[in-house]
C-alpha atoms as a PDB file:
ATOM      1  CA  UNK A   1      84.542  62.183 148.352  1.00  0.00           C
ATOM      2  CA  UNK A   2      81.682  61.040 146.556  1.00  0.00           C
ATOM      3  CA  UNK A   3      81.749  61.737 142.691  1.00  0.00           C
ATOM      4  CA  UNK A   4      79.433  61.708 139.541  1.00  0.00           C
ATOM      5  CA  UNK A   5      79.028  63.410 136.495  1.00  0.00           C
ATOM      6  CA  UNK A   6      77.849  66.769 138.167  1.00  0.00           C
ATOM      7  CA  UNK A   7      80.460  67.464 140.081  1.00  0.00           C
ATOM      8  CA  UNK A   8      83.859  68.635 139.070  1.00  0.00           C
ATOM      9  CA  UNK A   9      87.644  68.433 140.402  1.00  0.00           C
ATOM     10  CA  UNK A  10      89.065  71.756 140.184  1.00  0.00           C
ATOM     11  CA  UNK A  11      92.822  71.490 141.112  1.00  0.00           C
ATOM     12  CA  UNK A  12      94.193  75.414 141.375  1.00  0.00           C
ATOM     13  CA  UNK A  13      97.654  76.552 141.164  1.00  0.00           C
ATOM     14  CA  UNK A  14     100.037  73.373 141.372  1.00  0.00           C
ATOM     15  CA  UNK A  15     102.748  74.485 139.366  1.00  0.00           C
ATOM     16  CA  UNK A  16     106.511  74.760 140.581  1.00  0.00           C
ATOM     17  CA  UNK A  17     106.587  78.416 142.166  1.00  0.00           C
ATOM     18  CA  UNK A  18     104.509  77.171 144.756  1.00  0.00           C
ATOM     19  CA  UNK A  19     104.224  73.370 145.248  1.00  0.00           C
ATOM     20  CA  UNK A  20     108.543  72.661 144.514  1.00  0.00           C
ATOM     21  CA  UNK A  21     111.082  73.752 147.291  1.00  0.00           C
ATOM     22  CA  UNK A  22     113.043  75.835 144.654  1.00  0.00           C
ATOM     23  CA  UNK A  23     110.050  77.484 143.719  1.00  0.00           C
ATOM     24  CA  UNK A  24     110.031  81.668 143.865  1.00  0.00           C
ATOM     25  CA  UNK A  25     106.445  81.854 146.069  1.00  0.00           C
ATOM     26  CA  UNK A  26     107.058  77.865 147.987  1.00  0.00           C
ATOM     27  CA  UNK A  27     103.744  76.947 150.006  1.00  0.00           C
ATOM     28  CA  UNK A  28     105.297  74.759 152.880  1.00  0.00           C
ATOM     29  CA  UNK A  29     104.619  71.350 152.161  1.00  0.00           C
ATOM     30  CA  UNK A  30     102.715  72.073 149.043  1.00  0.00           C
ATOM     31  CA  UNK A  31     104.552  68.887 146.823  1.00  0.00           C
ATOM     32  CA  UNK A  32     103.041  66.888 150.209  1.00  0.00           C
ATOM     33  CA  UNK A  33      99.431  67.053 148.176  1.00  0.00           C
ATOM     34  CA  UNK A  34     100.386  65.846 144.588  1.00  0.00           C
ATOM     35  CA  UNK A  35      99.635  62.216 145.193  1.00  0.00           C
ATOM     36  CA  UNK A  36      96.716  63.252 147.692  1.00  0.00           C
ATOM     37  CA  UNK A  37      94.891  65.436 144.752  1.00  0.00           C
ATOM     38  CA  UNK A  38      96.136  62.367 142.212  1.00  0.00           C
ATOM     39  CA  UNK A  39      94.679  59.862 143.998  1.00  0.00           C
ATOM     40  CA  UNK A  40      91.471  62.356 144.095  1.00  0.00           C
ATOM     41  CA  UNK A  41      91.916  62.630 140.202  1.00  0.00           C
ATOM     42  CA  UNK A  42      91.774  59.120 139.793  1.00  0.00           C
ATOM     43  CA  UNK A  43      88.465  58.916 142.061  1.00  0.00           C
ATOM     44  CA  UNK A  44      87.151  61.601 139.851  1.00  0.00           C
ATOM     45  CA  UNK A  45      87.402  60.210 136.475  1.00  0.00           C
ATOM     46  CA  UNK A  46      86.421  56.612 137.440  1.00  0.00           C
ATOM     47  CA  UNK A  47      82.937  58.498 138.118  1.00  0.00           C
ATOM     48  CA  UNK A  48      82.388  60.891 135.037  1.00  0.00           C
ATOM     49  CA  UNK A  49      83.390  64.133 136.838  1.00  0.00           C
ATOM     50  CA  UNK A  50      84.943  66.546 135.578  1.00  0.00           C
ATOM     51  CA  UNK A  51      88.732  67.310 135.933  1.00  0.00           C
ATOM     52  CA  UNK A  52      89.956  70.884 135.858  1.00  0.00           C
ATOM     53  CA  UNK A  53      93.227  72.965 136.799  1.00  0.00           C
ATOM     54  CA  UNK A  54      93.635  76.840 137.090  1.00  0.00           C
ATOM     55  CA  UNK A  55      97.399  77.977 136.601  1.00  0.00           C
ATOM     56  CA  UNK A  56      99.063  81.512 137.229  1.00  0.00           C
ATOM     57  CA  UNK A  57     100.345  82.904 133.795  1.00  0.00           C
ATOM     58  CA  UNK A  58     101.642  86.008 134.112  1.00  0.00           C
ATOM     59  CA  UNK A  59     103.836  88.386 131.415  1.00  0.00           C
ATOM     60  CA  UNK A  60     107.585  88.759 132.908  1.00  0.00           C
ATOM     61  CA  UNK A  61     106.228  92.259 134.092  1.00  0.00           C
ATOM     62  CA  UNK A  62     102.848  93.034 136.337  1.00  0.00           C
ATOM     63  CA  UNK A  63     101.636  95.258 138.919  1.00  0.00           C
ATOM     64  CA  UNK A  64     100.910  92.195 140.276  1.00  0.00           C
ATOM     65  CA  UNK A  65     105.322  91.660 141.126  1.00  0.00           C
ATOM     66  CA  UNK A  66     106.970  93.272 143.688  1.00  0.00           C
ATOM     67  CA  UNK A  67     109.683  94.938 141.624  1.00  0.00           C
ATOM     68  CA  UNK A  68     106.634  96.458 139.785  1.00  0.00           C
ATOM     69  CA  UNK A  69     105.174  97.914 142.451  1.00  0.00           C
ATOM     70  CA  UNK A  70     103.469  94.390 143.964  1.00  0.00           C
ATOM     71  CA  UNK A  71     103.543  92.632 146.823  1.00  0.00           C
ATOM     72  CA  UNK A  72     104.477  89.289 145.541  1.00  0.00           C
ATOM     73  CA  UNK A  73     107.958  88.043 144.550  1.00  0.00           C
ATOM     74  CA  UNK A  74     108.034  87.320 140.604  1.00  0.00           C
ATOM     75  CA  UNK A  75     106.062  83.706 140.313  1.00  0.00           C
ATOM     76  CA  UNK A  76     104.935  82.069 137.598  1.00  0.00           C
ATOM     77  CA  UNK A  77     105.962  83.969 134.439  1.00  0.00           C
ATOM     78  CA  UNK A  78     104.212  81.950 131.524  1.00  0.00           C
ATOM     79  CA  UNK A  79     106.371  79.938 129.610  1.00  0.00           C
ATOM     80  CA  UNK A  80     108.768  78.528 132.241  1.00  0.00           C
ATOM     81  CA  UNK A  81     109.364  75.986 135.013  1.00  0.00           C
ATOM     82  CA  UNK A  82     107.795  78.050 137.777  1.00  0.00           C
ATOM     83  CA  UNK A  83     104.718  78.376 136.013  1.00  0.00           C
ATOM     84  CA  UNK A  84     104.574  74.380 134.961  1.00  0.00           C
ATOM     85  CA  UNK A  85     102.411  72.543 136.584  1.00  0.00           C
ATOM     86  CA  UNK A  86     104.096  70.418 139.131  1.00  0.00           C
ATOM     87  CA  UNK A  87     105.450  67.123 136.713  1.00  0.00           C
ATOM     88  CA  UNK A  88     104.083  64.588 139.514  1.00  0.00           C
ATOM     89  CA  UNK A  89     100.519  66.016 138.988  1.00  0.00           C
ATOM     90  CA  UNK A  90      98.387  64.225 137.048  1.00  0.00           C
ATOM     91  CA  UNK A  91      96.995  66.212 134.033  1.00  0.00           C
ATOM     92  CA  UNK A  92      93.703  65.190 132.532  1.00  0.00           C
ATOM     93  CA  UNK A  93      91.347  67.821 131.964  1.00  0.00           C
ATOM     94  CA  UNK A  94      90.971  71.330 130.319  1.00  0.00           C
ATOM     95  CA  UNK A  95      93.660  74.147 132.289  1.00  0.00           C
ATOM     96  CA  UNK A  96      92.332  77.766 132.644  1.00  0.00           C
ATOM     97  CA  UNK A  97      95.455  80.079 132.909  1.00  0.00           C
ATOM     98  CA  UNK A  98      95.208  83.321 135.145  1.00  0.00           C
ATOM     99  CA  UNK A  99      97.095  86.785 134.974  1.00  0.00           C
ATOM    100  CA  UNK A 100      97.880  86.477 131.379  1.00  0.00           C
ATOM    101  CA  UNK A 101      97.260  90.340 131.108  1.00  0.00           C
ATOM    102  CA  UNK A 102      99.850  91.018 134.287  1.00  0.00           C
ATOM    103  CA  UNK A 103      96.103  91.308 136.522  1.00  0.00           C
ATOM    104  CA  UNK A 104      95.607  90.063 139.895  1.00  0.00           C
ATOM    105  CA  UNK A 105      94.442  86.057 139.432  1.00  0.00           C
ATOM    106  CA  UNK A 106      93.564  85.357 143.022  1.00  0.00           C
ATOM    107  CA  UNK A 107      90.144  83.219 141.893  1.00  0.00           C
ATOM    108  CA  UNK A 108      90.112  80.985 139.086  1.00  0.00           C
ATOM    109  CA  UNK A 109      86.280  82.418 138.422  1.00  0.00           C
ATOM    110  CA  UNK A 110      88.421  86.371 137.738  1.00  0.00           C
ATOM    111  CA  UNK A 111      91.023  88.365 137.375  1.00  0.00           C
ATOM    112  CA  UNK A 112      91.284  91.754 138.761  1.00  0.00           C
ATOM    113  CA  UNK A 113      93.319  94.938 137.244  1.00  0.00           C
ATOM    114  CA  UNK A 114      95.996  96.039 140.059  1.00  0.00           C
ATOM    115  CA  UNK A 115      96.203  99.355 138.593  1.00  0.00           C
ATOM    116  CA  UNK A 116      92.356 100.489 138.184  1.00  0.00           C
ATOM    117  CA  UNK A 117      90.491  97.360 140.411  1.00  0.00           C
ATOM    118  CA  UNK A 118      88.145  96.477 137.234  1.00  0.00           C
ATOM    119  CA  UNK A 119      87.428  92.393 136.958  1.00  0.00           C
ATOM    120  CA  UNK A 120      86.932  90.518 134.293  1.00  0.00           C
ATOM    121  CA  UNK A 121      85.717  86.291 133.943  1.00  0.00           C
ATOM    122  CA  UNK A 122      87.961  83.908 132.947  1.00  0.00           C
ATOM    123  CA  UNK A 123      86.712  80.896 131.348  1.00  0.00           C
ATOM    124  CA  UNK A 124      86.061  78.991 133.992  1.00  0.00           C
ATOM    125  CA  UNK A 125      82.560  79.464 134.762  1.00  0.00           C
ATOM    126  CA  UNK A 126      81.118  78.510 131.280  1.00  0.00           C
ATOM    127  CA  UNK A 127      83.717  75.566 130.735  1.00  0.00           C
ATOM    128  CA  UNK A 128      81.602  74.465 133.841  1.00  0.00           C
ATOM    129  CA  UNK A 129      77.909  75.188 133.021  1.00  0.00           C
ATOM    130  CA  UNK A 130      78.688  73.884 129.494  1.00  0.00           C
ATOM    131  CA  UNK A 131      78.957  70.615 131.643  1.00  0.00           C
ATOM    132  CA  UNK A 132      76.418  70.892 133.597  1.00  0.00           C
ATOM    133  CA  UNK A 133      78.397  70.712 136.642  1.00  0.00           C
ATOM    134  CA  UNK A 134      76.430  71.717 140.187  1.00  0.00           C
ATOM    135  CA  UNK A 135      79.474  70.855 142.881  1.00  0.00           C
ATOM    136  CA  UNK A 136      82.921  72.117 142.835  1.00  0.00           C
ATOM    137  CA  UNK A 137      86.048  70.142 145.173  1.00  0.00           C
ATOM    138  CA  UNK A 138      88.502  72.326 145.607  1.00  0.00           C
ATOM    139  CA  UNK A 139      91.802  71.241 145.906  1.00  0.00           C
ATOM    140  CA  UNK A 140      95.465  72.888 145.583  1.00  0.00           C
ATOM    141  CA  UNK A 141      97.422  75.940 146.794  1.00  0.00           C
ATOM    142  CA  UNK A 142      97.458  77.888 148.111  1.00  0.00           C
ATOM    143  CA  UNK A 143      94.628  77.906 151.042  1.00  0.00           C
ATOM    144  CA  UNK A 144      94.431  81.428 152.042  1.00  0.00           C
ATOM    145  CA  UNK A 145      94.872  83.151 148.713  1.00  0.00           C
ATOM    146  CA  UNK A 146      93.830  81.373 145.343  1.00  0.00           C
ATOM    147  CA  UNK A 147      92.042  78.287 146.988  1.00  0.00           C
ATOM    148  CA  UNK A 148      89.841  80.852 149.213  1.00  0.00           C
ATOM    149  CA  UNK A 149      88.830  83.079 146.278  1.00  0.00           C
ATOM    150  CA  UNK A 150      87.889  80.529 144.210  1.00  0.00           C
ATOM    151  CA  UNK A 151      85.634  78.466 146.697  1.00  0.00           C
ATOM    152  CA  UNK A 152      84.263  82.024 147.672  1.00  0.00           C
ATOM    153  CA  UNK A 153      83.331  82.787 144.016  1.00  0.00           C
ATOM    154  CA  UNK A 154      82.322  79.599 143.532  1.00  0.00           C
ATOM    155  CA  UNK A 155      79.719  79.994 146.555  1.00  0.00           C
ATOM    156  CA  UNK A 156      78.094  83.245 144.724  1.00  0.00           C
ATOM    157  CA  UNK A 157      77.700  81.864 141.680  1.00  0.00           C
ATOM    158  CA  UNK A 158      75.568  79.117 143.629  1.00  0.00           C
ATOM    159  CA  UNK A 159      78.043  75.942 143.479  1.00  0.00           C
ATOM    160  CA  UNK A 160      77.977  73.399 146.006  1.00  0.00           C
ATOM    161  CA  UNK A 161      81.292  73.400 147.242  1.00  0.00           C
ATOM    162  CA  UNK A 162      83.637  70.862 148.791  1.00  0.00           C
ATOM    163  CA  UNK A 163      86.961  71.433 150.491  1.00  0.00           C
ATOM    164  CA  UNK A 164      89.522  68.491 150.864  1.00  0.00           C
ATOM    165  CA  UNK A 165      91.371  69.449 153.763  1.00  0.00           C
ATOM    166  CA  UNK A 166      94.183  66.916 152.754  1.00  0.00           C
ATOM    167  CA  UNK A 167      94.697  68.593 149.933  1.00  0.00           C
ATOM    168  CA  UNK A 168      94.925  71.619 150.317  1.00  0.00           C
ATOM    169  CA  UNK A 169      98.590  73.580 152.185  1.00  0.00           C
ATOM    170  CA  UNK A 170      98.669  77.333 153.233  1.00  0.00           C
ATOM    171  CA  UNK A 171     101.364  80.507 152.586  1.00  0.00           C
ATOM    172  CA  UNK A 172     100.472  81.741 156.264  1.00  0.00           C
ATOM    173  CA  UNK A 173     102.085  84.958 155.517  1.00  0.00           C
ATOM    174  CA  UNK A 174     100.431  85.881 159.157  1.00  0.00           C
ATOM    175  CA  UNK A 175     100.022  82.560 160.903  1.00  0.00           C
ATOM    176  CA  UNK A 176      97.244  81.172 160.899  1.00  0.00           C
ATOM    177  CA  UNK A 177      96.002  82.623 157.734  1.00  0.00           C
ATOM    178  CA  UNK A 178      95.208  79.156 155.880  1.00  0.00           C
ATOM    179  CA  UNK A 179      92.947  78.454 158.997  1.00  0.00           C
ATOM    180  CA  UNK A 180      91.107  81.634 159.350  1.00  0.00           C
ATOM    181  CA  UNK A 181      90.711  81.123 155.415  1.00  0.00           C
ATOM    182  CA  UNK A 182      89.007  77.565 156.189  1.00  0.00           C
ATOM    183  CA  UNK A 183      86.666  79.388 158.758  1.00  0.00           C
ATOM    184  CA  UNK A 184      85.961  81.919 156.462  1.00  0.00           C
ATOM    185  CA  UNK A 185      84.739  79.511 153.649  1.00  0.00           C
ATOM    186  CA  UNK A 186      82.771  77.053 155.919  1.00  0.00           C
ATOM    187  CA  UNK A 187      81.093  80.055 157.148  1.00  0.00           C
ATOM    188  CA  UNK A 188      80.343  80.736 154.024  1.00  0.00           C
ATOM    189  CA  UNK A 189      78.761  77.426 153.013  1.00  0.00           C
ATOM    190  CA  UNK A 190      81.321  75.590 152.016  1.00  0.00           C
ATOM    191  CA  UNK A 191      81.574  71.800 153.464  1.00  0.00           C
ATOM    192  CA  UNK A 192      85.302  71.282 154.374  1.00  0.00           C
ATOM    193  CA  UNK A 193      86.080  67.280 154.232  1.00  0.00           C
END
């Protein structure tokens, strides 16, 4: 991947839940991309580009949790080691947390109220105008949930956007879910690398 000062590194979700084997929500072989998306950090800054990281940081109780009515086993709860980012991950750039209010944080662009459906930005959008950034590589976990949101949001709000298919592992609740999430985004402009 080619960078430069217009493009950004957006590294979503690689905290312990899902890229450690003791992790509540485990992606299969998610640890397998830390020094794939390092080495891709290190690319990144040597060029200018920007660096960022979207994290799941929910309250102890959501919606969003299936003892609360969810479909999700309790990830992530701000504030401890499942909701770290993963300690071999490089951290150099500004971190946009998701699900602080106990909503739905598939996309790092939004959040979404489980009860009621209303969305509402997070950050992410203007930390990346501000910059003047025009391409977004995507990079993280997991494929078919948070990493397919994201590049899908990004596509509407008219970024360029790069997959790294190296980097990238899938829950496949249903298998083949991570793949069908890959066809879904390259149908939907994004260039998958």
């Amino acid at each position: 991947m080619q960078y430069d000062t217009r493009t950004a590194l957006l590294v979503i979700d690689m905290q312990n839940d899902f890229a450690d084997p003791a992790g509540s929500l485990y992606v299969p072989q998610g640890e397998a991309v830390v020094p794939v998306i390092n080495g891709q950090i290190g690319a990144a800054q040597a060029a200018g580009a920007t660096v960022v990281y979207t994290r799941d940081w929910h309250p102890p109780r959501t919606p969003h949790f299936k003892p609360d009515g969810g479909v999700w086993p309790v990830h992530c709860v701000r504030d401890t080691w499942g909701a770290a980012l993963h300690p071999r991950l490089t951290v150099v750039g500004p971190v946009v947390s998701k699900g602080r209010g106990g909503e739905d944080g598939y996309s790092g662009f939004c959040v979404r109220d489980p009860a009621d459906g209303t969305q509402h930005d997070t950050e992410l959008h203007g930390l990346l105008s501000a910059r003047g950034v025009r391409t977004l590589v995507l990079a993280g976990l997991a494929t078919d949930y948070c990493v397919r949101a994201t590049g899908l949001d990004a596509l509407r709000l008219g970024y360029r956007v790069v997959l790294l298919r190296a980097a990238v592992r899938a829950v496949d609740v249903k298998p083949g879910d991570g793949d069908r999430a890959l066809a879904e985004l390259e149908a939907a402009g994004a260039a998958l690398e």
